[in-house]
C-alpha atoms as a PDB file:
ATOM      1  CA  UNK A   1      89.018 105.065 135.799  1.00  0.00           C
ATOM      2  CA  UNK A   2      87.905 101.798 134.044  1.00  0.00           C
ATOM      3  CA  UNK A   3      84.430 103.189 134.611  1.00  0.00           C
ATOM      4  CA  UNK A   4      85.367 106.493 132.737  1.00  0.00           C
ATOM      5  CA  UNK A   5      86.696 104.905 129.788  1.00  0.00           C
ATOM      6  CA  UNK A   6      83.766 102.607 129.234  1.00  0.00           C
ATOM      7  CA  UNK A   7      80.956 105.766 128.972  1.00  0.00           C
ATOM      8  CA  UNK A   8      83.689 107.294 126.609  1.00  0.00           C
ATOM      9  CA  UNK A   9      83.103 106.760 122.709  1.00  0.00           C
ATOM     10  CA  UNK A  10      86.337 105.344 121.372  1.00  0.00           C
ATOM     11  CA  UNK A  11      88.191 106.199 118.170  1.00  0.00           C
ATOM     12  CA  UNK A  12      88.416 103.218 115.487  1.00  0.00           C
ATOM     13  CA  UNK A  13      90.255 102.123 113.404  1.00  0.00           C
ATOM     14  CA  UNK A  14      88.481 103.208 109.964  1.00  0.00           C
ATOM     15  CA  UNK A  15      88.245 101.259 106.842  1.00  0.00           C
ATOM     16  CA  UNK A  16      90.533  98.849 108.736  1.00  0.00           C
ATOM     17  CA  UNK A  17      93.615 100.738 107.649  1.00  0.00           C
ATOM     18  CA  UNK A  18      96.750 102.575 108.104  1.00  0.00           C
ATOM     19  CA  UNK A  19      98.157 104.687 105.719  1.00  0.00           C
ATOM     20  CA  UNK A  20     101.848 104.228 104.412  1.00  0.00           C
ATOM     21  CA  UNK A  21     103.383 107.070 103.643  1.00  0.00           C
ATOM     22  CA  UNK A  22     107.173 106.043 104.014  1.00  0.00           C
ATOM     23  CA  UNK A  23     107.393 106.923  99.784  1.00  0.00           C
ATOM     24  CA  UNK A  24     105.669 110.204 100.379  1.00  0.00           C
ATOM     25  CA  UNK A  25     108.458 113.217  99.908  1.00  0.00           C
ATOM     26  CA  UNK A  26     105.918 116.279 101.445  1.00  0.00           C
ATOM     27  CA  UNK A  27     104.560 113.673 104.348  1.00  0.00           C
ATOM     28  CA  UNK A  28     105.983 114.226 108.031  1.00  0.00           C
ATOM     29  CA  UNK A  29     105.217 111.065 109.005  1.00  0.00           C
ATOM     30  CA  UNK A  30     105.583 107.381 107.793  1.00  0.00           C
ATOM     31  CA  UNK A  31     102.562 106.060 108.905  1.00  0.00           C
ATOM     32  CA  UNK A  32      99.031 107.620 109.785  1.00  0.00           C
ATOM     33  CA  UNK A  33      96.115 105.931 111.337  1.00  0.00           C
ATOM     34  CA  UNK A  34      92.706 107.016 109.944  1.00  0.00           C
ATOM     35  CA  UNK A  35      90.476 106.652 112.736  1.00  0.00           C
ATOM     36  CA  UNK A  36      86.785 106.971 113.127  1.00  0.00           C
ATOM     37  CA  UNK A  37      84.741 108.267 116.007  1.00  0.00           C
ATOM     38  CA  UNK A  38      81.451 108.681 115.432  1.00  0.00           C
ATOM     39  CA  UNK A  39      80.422 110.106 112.260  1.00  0.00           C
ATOM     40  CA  UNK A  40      83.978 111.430 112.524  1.00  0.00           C
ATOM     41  CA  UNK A  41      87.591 110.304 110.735  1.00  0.00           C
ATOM     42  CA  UNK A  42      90.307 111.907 111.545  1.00  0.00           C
ATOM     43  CA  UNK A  43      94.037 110.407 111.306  1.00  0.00           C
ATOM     44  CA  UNK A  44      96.943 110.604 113.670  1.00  0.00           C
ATOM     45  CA  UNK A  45     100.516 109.770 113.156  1.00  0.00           C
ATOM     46  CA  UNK A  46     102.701 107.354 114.326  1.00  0.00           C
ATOM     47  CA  UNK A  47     104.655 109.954 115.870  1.00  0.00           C
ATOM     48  CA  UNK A  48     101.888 111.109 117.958  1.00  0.00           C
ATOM     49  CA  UNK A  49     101.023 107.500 118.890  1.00  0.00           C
ATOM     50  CA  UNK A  50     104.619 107.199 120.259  1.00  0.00           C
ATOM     51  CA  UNK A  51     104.369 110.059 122.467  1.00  0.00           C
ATOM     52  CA  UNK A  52     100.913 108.809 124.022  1.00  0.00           C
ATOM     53  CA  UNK A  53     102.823 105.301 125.094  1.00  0.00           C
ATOM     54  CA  UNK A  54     105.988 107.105 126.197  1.00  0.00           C
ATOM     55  CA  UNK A  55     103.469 109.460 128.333  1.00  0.00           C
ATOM     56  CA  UNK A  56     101.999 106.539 129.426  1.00  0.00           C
ATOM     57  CA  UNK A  57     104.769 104.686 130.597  1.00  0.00           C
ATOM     58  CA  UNK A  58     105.909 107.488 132.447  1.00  0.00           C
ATOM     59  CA  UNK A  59     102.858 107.972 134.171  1.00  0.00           C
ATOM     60  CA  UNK A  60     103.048 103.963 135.122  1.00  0.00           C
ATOM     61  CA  UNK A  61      99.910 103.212 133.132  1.00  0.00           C
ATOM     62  CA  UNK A  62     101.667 100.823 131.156  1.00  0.00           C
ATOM     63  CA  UNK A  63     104.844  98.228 131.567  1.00  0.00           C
ATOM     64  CA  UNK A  64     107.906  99.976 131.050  1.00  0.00           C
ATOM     65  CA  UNK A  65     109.500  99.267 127.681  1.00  0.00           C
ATOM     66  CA  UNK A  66     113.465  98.366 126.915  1.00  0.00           C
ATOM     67  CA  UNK A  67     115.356 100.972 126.714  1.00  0.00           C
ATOM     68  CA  UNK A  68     116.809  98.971 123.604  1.00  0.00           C
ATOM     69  CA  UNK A  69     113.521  99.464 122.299  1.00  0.00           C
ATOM     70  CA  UNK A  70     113.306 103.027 122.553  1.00  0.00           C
ATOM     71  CA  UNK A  71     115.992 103.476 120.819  1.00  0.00           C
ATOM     72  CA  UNK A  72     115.355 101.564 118.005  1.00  0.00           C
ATOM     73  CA  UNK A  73     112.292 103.384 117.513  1.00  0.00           C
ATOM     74  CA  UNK A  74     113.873 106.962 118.406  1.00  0.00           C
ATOM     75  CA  UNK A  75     116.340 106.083 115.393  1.00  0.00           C
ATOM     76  CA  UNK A  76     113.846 105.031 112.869  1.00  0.00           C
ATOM     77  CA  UNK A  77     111.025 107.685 113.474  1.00  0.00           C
ATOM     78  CA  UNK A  78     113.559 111.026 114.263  1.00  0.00           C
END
């Protein structure tokens, strides 16, 4: 699998930034990554980045985290 990811492009980070939107009143989400892949930028949510670890932890591809921790996070970001 390491082998896969390595010929795979990755998305960025672009202009070394993420987006607050925690003051924004139409915005679903507090905070959005603008990332760049190739010629590309594109942003994704916090929310969305959430779901990818708890995916991943499910699928054992990455320590499990506290459950204290989840739900911290599953109060803040509802």
């Amino acid at each position: 699998m390491a082998e896969d990811i390595d010929k795979v492009e990755r998305a960025r980070l672009a202009r070394k930034a993420i987006i607050d939107h925690m003051d924004c009143d139409d915005c679903t989400e507090d905070y959005v990554f603008l990332l760049r892949q190739g010629g590309r930028e594109f942003g994704m949510g916090l929310t969305t980045v959430l779901s990818m670890l708890a995916f991943a932890e499910h699928e054992g591809e990455v320590p499990p985290l506290s459950t204290e921790w989840w739900i911290k996070v599953s109060r803040r970001y509802q």
